[in-house]
C-alpha atoms as a PDB file:
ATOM      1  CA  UNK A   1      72.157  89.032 125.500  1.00  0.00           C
ATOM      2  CA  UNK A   2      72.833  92.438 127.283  1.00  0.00           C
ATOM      3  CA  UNK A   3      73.463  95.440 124.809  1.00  0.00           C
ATOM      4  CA  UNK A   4      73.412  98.917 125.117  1.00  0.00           C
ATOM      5  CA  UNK A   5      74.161 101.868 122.161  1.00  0.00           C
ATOM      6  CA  UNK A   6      77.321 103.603 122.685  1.00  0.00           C
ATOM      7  CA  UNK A   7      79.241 105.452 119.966  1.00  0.00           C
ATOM      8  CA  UNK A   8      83.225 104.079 119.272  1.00  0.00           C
ATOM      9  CA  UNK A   9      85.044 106.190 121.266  1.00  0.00           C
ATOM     10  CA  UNK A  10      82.923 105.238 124.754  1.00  0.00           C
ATOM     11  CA  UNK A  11      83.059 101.318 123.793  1.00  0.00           C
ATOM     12  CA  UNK A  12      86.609 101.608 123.541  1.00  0.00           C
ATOM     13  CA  UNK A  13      87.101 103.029 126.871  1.00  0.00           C
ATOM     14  CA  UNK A  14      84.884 100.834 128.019  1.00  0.00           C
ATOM     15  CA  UNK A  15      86.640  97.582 126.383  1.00  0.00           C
ATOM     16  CA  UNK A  16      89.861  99.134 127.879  1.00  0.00           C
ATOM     17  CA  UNK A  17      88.383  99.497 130.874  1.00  0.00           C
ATOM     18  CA  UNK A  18      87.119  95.698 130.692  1.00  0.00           C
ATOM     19  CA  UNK A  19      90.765  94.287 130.013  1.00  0.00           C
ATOM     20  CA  UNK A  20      92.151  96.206 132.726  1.00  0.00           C
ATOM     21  CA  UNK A  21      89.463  94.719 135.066  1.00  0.00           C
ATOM     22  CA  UNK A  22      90.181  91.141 134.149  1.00  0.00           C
ATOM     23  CA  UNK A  23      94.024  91.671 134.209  1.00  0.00           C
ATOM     24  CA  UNK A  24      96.333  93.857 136.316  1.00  0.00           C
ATOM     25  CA  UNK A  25      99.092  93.468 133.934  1.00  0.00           C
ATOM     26  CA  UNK A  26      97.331  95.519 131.657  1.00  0.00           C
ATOM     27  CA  UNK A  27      98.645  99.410 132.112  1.00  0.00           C
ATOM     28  CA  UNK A  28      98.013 102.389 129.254  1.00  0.00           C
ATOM     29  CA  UNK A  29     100.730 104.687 128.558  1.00  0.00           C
ATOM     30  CA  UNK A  30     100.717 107.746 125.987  1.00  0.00           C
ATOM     31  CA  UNK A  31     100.220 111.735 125.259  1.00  0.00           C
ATOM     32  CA  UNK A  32      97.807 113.278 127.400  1.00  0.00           C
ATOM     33  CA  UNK A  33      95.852 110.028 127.962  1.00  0.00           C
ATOM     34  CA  UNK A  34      96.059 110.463 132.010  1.00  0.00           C
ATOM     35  CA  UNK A  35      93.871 113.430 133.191  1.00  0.00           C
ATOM     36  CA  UNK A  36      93.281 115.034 129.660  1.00  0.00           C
ATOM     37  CA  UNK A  37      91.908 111.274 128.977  1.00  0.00           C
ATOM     38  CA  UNK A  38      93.064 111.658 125.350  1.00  0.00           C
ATOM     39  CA  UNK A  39      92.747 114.140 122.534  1.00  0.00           C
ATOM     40  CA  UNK A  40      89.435 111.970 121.686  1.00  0.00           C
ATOM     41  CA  UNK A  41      88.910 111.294 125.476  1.00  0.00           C
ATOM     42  CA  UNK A  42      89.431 107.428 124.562  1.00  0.00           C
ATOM     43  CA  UNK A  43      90.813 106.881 128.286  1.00  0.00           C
ATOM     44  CA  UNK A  44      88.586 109.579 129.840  1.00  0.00           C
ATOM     45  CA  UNK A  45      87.911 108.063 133.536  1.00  0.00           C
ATOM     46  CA  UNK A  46      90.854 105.398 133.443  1.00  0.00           C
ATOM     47  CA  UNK A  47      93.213 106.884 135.878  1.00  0.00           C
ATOM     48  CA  UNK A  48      91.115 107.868 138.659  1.00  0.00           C
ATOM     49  CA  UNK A  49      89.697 104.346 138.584  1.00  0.00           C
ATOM     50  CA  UNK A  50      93.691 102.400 137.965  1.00  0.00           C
ATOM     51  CA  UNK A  51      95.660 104.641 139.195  1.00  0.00           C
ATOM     52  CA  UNK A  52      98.820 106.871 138.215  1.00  0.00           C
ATOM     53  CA  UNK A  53     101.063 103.368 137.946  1.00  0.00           C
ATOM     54  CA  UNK A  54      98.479 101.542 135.463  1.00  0.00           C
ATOM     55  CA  UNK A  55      97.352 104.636 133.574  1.00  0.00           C
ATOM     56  CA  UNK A  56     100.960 106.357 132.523  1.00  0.00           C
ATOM     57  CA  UNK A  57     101.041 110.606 130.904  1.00  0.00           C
ATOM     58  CA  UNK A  58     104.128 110.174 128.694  1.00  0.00           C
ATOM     59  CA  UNK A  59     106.534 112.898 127.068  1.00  0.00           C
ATOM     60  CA  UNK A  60     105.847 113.600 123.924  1.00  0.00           C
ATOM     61  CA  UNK A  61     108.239 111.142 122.553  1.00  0.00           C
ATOM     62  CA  UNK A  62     106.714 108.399 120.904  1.00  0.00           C
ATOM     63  CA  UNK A  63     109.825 106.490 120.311  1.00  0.00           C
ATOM     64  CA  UNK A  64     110.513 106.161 123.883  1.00  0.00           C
ATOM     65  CA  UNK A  65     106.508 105.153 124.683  1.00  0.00           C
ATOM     66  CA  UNK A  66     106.803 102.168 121.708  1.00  0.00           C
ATOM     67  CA  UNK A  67     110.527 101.520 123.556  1.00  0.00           C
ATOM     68  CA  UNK A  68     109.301 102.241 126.770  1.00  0.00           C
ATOM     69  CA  UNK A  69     106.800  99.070 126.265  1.00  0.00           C
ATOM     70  CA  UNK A  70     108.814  96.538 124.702  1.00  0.00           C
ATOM     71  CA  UNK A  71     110.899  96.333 127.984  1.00  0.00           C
ATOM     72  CA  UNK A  72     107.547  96.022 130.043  1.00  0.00           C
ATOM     73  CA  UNK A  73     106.121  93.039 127.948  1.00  0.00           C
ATOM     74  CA  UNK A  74     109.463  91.448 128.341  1.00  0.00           C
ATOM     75  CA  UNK A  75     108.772  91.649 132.370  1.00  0.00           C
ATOM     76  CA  UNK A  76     105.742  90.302 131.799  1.00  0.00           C
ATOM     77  CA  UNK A  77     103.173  93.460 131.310  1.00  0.00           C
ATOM     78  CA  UNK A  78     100.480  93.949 128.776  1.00  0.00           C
ATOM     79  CA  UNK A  79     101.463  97.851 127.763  1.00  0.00           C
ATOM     80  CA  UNK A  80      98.761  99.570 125.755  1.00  0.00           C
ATOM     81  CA  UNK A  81      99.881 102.565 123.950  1.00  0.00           C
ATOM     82  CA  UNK A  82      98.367 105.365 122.117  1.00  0.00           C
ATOM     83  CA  UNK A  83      99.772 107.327 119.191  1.00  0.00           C
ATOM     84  CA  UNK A  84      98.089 110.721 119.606  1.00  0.00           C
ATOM     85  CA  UNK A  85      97.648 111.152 115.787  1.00  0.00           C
ATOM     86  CA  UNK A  86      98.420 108.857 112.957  1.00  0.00           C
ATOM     87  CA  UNK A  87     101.542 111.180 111.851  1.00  0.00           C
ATOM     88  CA  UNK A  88     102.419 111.270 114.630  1.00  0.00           C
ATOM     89  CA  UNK A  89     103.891 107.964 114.519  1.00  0.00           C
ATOM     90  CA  UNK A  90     107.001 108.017 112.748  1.00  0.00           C
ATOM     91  CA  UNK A  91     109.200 108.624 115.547  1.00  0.00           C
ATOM     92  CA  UNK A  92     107.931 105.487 116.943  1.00  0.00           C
ATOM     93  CA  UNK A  93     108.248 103.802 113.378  1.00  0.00           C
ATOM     94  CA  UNK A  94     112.140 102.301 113.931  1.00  0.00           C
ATOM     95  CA  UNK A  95     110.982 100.976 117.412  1.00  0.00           C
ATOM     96  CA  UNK A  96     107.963  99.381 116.064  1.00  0.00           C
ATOM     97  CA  UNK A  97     109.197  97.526 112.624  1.00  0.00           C
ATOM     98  CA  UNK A  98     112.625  97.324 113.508  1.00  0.00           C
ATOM     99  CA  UNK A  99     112.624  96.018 117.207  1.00  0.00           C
ATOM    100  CA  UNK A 100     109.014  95.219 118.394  1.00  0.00           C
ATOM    101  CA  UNK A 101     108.098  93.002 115.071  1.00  0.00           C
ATOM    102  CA  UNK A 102     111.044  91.368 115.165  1.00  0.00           C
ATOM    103  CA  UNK A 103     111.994  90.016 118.525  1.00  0.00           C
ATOM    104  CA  UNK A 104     109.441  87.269 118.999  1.00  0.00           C
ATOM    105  CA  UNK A 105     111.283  85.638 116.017  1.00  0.00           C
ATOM    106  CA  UNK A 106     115.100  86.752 117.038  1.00  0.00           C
ATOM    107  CA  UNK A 107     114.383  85.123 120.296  1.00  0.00           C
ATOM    108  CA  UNK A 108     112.905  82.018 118.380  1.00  0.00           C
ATOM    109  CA  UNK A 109     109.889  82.014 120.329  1.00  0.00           C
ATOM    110  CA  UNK A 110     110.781  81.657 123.635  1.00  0.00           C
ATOM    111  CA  UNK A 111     109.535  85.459 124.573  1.00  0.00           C
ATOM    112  CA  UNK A 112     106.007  86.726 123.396  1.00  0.00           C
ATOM    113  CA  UNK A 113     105.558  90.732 122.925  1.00  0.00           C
ATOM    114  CA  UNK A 114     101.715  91.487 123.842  1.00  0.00           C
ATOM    115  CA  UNK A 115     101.936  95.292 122.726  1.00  0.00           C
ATOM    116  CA  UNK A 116      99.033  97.573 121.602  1.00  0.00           C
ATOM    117  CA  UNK A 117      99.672 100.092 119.612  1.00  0.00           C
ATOM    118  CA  UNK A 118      96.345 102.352 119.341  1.00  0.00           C
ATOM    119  CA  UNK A 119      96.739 104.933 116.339  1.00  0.00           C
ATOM    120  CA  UNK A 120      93.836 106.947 115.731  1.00  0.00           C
ATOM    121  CA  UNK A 121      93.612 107.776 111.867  1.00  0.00           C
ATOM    122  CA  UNK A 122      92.134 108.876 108.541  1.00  0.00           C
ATOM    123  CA  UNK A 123      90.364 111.972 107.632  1.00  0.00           C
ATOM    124  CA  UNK A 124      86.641 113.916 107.842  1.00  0.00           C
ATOM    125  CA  UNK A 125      87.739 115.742 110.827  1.00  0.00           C
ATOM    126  CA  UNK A 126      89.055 118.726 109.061  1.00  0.00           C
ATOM    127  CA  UNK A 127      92.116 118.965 110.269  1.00  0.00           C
ATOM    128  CA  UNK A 128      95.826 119.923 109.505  1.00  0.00           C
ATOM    129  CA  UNK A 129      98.855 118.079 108.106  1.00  0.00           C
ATOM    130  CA  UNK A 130     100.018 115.079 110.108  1.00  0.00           C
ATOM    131  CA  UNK A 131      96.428 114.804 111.832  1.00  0.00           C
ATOM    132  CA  UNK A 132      94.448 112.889 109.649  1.00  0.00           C
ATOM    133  CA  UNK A 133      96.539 110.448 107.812  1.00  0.00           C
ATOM    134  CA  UNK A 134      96.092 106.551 106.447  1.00  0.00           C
ATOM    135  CA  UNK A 135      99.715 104.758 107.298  1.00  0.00           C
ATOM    136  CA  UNK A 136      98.531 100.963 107.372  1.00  0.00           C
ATOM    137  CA  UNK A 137      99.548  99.705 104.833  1.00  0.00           C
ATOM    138  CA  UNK A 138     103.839 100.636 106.460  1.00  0.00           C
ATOM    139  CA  UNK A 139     102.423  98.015 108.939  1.00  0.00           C
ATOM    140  CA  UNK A 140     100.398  95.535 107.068  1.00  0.00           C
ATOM    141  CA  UNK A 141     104.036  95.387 105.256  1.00  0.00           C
ATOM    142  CA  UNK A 142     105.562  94.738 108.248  1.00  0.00           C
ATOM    143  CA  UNK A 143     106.004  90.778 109.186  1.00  0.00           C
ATOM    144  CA  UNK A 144     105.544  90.319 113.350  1.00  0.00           C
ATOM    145  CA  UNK A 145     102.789  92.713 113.324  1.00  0.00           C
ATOM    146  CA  UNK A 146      98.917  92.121 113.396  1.00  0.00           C
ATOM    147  CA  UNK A 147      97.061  94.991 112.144  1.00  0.00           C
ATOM    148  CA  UNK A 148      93.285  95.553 112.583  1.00  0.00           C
ATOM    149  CA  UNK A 149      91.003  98.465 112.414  1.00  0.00           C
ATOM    150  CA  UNK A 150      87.015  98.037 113.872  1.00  0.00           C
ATOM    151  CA  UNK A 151      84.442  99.718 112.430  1.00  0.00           C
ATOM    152  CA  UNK A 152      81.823  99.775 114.509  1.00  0.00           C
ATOM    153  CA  UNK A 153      81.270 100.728 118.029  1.00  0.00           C
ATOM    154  CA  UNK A 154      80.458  96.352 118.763  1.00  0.00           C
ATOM    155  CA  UNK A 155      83.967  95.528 117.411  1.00  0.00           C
ATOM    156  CA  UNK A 156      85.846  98.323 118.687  1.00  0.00           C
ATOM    157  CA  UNK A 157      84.717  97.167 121.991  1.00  0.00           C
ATOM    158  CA  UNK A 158      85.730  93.232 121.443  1.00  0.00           C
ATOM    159  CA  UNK A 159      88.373  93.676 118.969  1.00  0.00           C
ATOM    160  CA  UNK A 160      90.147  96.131 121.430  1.00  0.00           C
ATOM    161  CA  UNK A 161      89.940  93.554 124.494  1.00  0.00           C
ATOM    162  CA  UNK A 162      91.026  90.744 121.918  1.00  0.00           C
ATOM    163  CA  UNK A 163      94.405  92.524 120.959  1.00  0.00           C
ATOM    164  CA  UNK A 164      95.081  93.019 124.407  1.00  0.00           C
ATOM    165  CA  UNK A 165      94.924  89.097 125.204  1.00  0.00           C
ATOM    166  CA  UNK A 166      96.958  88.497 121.756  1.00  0.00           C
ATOM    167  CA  UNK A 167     100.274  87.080 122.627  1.00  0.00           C
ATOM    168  CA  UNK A 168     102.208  89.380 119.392  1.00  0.00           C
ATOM    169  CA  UNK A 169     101.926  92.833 118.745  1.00  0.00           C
ATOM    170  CA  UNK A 170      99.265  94.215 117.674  1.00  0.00           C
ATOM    171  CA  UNK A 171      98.685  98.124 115.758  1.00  0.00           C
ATOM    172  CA  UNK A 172      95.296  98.669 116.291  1.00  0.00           C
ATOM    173  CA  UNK A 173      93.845 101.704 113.894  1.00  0.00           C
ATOM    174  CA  UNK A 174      90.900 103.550 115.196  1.00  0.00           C
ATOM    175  CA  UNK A 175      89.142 105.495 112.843  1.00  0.00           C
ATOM    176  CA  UNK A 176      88.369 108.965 114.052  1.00  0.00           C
ATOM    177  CA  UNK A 177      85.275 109.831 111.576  1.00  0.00           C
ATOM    178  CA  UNK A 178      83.595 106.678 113.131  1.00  0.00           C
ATOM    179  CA  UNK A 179      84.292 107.896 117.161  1.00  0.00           C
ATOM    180  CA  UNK A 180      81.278 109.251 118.147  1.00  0.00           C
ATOM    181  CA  UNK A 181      78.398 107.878 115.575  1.00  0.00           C
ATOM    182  CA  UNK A 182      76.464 105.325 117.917  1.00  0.00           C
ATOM    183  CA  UNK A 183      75.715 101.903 117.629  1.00  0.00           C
ATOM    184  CA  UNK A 184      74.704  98.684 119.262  1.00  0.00           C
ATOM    185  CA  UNK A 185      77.333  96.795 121.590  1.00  0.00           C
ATOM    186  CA  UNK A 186      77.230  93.469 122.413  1.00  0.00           C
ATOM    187  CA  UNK A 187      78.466  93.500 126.291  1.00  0.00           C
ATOM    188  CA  UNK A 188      78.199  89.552 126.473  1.00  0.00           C
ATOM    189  CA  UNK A 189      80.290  87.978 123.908  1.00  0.00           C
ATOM    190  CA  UNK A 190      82.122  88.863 120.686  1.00  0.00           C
ATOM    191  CA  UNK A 191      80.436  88.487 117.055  1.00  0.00           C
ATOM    192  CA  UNK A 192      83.392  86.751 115.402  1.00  0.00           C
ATOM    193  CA  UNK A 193      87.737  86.220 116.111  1.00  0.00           C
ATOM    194  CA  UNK A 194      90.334  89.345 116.146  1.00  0.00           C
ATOM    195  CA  UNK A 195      91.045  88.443 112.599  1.00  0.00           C
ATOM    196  CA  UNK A 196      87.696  87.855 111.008  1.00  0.00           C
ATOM    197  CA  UNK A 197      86.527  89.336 107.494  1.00  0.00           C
ATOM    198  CA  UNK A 198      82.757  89.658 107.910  1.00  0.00           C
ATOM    199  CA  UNK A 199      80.093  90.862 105.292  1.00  0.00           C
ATOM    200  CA  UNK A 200      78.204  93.371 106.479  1.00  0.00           C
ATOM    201  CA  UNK A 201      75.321  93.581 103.786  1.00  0.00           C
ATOM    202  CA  UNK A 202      74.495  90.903 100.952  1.00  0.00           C
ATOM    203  CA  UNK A 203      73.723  91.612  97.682  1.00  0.00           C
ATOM    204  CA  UNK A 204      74.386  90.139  93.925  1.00  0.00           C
ATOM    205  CA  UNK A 205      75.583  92.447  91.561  1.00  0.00           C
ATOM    206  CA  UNK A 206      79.285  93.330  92.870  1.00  0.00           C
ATOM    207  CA  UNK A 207      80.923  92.950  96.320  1.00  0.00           C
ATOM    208  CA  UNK A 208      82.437  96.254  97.919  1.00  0.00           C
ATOM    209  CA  UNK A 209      85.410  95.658 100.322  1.00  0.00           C
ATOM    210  CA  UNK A 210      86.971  97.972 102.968  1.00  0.00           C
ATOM    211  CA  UNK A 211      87.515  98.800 106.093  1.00  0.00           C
ATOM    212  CA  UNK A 212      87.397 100.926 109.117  1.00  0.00           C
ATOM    213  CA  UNK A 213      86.269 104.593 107.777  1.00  0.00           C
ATOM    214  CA  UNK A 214      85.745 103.394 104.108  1.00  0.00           C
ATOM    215  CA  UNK A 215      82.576 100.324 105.812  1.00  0.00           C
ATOM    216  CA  UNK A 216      80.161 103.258 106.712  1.00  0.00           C
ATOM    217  CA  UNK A 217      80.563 105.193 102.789  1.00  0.00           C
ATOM    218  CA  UNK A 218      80.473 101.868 101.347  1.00  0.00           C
ATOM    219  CA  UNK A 219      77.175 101.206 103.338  1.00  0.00           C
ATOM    220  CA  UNK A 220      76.006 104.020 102.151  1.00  0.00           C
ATOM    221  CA  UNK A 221      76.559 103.504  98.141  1.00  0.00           C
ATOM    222  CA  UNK A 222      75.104 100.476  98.174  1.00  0.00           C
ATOM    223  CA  UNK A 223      71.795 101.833  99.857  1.00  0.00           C
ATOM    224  CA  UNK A 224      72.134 104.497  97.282  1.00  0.00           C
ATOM    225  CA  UNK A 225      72.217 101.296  94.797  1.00  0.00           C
ATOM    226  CA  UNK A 226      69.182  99.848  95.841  1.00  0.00           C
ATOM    227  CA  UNK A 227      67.230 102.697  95.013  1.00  0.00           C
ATOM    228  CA  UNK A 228      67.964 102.257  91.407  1.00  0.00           C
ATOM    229  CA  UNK A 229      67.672  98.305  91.569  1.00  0.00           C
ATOM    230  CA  UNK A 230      71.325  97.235  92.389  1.00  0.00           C
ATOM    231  CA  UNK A 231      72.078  94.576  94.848  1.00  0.00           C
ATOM    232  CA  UNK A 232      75.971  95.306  96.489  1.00  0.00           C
ATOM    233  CA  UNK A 233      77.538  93.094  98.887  1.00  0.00           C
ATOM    234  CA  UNK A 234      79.854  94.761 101.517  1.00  0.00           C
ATOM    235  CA  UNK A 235      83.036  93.107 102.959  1.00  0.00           C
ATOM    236  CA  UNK A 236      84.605  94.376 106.023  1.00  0.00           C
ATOM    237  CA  UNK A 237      88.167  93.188 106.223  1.00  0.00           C
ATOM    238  CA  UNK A 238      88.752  94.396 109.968  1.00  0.00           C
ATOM    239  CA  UNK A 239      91.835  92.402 110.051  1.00  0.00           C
ATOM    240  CA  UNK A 240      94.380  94.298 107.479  1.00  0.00           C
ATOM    241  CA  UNK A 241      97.406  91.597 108.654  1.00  0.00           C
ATOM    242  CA  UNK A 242      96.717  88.779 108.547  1.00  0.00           C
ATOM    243  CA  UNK A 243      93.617  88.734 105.961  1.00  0.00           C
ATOM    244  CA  UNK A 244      90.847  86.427 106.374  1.00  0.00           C
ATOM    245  CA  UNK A 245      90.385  85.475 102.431  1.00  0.00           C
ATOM    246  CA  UNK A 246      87.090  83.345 102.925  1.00  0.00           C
ATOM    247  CA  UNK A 247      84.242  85.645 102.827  1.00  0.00           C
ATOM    248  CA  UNK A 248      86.265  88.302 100.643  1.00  0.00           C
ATOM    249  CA  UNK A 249      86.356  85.041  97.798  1.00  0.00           C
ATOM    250  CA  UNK A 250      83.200  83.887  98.694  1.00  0.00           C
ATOM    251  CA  UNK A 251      81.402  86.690  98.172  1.00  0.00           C
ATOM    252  CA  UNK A 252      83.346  87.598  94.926  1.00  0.00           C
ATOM    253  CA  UNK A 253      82.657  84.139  93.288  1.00  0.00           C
ATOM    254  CA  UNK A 254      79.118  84.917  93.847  1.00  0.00           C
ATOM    255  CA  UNK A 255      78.764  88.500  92.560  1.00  0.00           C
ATOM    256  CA  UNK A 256      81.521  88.453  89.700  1.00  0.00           C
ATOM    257  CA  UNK A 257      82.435  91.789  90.138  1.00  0.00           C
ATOM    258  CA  UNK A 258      85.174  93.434  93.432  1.00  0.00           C
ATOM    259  CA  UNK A 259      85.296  97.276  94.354  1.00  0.00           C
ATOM    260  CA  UNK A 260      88.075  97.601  96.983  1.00  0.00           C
ATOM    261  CA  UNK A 261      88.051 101.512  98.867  1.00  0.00           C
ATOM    262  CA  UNK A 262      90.347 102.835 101.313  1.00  0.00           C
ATOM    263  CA  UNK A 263      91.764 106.300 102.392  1.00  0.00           C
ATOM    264  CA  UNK A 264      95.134 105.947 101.923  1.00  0.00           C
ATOM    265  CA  UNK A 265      96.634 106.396  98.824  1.00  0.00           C
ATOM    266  CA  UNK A 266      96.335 103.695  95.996  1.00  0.00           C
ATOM    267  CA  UNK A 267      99.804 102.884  95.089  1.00  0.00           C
ATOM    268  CA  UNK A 268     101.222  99.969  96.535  1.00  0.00           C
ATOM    269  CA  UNK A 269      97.897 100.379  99.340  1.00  0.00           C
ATOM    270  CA  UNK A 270      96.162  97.892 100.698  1.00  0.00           C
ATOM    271  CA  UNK A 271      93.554  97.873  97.648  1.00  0.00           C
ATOM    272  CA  UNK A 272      96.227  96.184  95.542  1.00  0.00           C
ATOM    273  CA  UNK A 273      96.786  93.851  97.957  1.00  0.00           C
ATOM    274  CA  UNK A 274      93.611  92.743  97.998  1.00  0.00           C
ATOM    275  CA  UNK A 275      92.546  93.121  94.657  1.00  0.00           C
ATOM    276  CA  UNK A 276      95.816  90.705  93.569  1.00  0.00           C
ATOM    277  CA  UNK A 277      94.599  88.582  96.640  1.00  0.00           C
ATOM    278  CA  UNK A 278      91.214  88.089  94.850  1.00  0.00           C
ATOM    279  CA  UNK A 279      92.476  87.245  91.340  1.00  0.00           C
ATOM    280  CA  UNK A 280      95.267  84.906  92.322  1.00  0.00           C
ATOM    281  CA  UNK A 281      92.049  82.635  93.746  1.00  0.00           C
ATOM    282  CA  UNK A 282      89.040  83.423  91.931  1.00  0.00           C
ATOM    283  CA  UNK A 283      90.118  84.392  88.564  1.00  0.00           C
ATOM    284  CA  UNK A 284      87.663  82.465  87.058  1.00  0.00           C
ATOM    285  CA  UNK A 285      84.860  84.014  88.727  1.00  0.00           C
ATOM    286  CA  UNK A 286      85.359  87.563  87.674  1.00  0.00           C
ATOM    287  CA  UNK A 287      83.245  89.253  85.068  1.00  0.00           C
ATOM    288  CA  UNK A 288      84.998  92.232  85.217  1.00  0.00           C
ATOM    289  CA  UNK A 289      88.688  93.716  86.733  1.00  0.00           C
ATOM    290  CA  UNK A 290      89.058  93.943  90.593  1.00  0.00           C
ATOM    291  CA  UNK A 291      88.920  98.319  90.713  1.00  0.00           C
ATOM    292  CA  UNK A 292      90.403 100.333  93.386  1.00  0.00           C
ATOM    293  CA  UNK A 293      88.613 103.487  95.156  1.00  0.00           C
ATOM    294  CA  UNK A 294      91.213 105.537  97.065  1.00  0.00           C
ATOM    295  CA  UNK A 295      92.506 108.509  98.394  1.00  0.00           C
ATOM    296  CA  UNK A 296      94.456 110.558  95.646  1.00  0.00           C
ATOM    297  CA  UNK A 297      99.175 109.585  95.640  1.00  0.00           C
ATOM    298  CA  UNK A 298      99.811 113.322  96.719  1.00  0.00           C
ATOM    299  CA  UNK A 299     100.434 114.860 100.471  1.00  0.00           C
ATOM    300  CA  UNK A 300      96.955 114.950 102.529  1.00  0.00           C
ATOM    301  CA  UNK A 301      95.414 118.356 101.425  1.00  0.00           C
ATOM    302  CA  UNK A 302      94.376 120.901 103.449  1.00  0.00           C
ATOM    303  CA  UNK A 303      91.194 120.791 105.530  1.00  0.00           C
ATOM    304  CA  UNK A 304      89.842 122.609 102.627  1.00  0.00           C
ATOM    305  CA  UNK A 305      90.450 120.409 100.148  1.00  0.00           C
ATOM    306  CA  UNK A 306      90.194 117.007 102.389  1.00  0.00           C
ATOM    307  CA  UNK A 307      86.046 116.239 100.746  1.00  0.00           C
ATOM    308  CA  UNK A 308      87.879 116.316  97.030  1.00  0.00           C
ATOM    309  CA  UNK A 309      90.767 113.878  98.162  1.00  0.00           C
ATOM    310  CA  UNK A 310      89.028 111.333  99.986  1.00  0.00           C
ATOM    311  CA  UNK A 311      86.474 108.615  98.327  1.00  0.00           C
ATOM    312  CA  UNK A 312      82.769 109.523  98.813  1.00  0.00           C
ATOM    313  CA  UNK A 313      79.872 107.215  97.328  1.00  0.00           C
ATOM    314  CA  UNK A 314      79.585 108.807  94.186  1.00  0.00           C
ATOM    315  CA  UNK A 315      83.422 107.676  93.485  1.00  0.00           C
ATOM    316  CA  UNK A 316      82.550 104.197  94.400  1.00  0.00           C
ATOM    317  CA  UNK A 317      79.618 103.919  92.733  1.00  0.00           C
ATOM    318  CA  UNK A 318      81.097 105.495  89.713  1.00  0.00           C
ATOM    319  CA  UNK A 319      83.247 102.040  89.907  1.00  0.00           C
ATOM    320  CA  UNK A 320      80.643 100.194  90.411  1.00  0.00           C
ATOM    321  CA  UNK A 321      79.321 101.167  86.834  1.00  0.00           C
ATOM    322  CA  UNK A 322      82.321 100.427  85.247  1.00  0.00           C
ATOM    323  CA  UNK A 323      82.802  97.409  86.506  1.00  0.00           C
ATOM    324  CA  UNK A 324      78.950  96.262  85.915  1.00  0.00           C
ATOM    325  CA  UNK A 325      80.121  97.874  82.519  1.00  0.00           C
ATOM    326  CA  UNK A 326      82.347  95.112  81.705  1.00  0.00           C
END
């Protein structure tokens, strides 16, 4: 097994840089991504290795990227794209769930649409309005699409070559607190599938389940756990369309008790979804109800305010005690 420590943002360039390797229909195209390499230097080193025709500097018009690569996958292209910032991706929003999600099934599956759509989000970066937003769940809605977010530096590096090779499209959320913290990659082969749930750390007493940004703070409450004799199990979902149920049940009809945390606001988030997900097929096994750990229903706050809005440990272990409460 070869393996090397990289943080996020270097194993995704360097599983972009992979897929382009192995397959000369794969071409980049976004904001700045050419000689800037990105705002978060994600493509840094691409185009003076492709080229200007693989490695594409767009206008600043992310309707006509997302438009832009629906006619190249139709001629047979594998078009990555990146979204500078999350909020930044409403222009592109009609393109996306009104033509790109759709089309595989309007043509009745005669034509495939292998699309990336690489939106780095969420918060801890201090940052203004429309820079550090959570807009999954829009797309986890959104039938035709397959929506995953990596956590760690290993899967950003797989999981990014894996939606590439994915015949449908696929929205592909990078969290930007997790860019640069290092960690160990895998070069050889991948851990699990695109889609896989995985747990991440076993324990007893209650199961915590999140994803992307949320894996690393729930990580960290249930280390803070064990120091007063709790055992917490953490899920990472990875996959936020379609879900991988198994180890999210499994792990719940063992422990009793589910935490879910995310970023994004709570109503109608993900964290419902799931938490209706795990009582529709293990209600019997709960000792307690499935709680939710979230960002706050207003407007992202100013940089300012951004440690009060999103969850921290001490909000998710406050759960935890009122769930073991139960």
């Amino acid at each position: 097994m070869t393996t090397t420590s990289m943080p996020l943002a270097k194993a995704l360039n360097a599983g972009l840089r992979r897929a382009m390797e192995d397959d000369p229909k794969v071409l980049l195209m976004g904001e700045d991504i050419g000689r800037l390499g990105g705002v978060f230097r994600i493509t840094d080193g691409l185009l003076a290795t492709f080229g200007e025709d693989r490695v594409l500097d767009t206008p600043l018009a992310e309707s006509g990227i997302v438009g832009t690569a629906i006619g190249l996958a139709l001629r047979g292209y594998r078009p990555v794209c990146e979204i500078q910032f999350d909020g930044f991706i409403w222009p592109g929003f009609d393109q996306i769930t009104s033509q790109l999600a759709k089309l595989t099934n309007r043509l009745e599956g005669r034509q495939s649409f292998p699309v990336v759509i690489r939106v780095p989000y969420g918060g801890h970066i201090g940052s203004i309005e429309h820079h550090s937003e959570s807009p999954e769940t829009y797309f986890a809605h959104t039938p035709g699409l397959r929506v995953v977010t990596p956590s760690t530096p290993n899967d950003g590096y797989w999981m990014i070559q894996q939606a590439i090779s994915s015949p449908d499209p696929v929205i592909f959320f990078e969290p930007k607190s997790r860019y640069w913290p290092k960690g160990e990659v895998d070069l050889d082969q991948p851990a699990v599938p695109l889609h896989a749930s995985r747990v991440v750390r076993t324990g007893t007493d209650a199961t915590l389940i999140g994803y992307g940004p949320m894996v690393s703070v729930l990580l960290a409450a249930a280390e803070n756990a064990a120091a007063e004799g709790r055992s917490l199990e953490v899920v990472d979902l990875r996959s936020l369309s379609p879900v991988d149920w198994e180890p999210v049940v499994a792990s719940v009809e063992k422990t009793g008790r589910a935490v879910v945390a995310h970023e994004a606001p709570g109503f109608l988030g993900m964290g419902a979804e799931i938490a209706a997900g795990i009582t529709e097929r293990a209600f019997y096994s709960l000792e307690a109800p499935v709680l939710r750990v979230t960002g706050y229903d207003v407007p992202y706050p100013p940089a300012k305010l951004e440690k009060l809005y999103l969850p921290d440990a001490d909000r998710v272990l406050d759960a935890v005690d009122r769930a073991l409460a139960y």
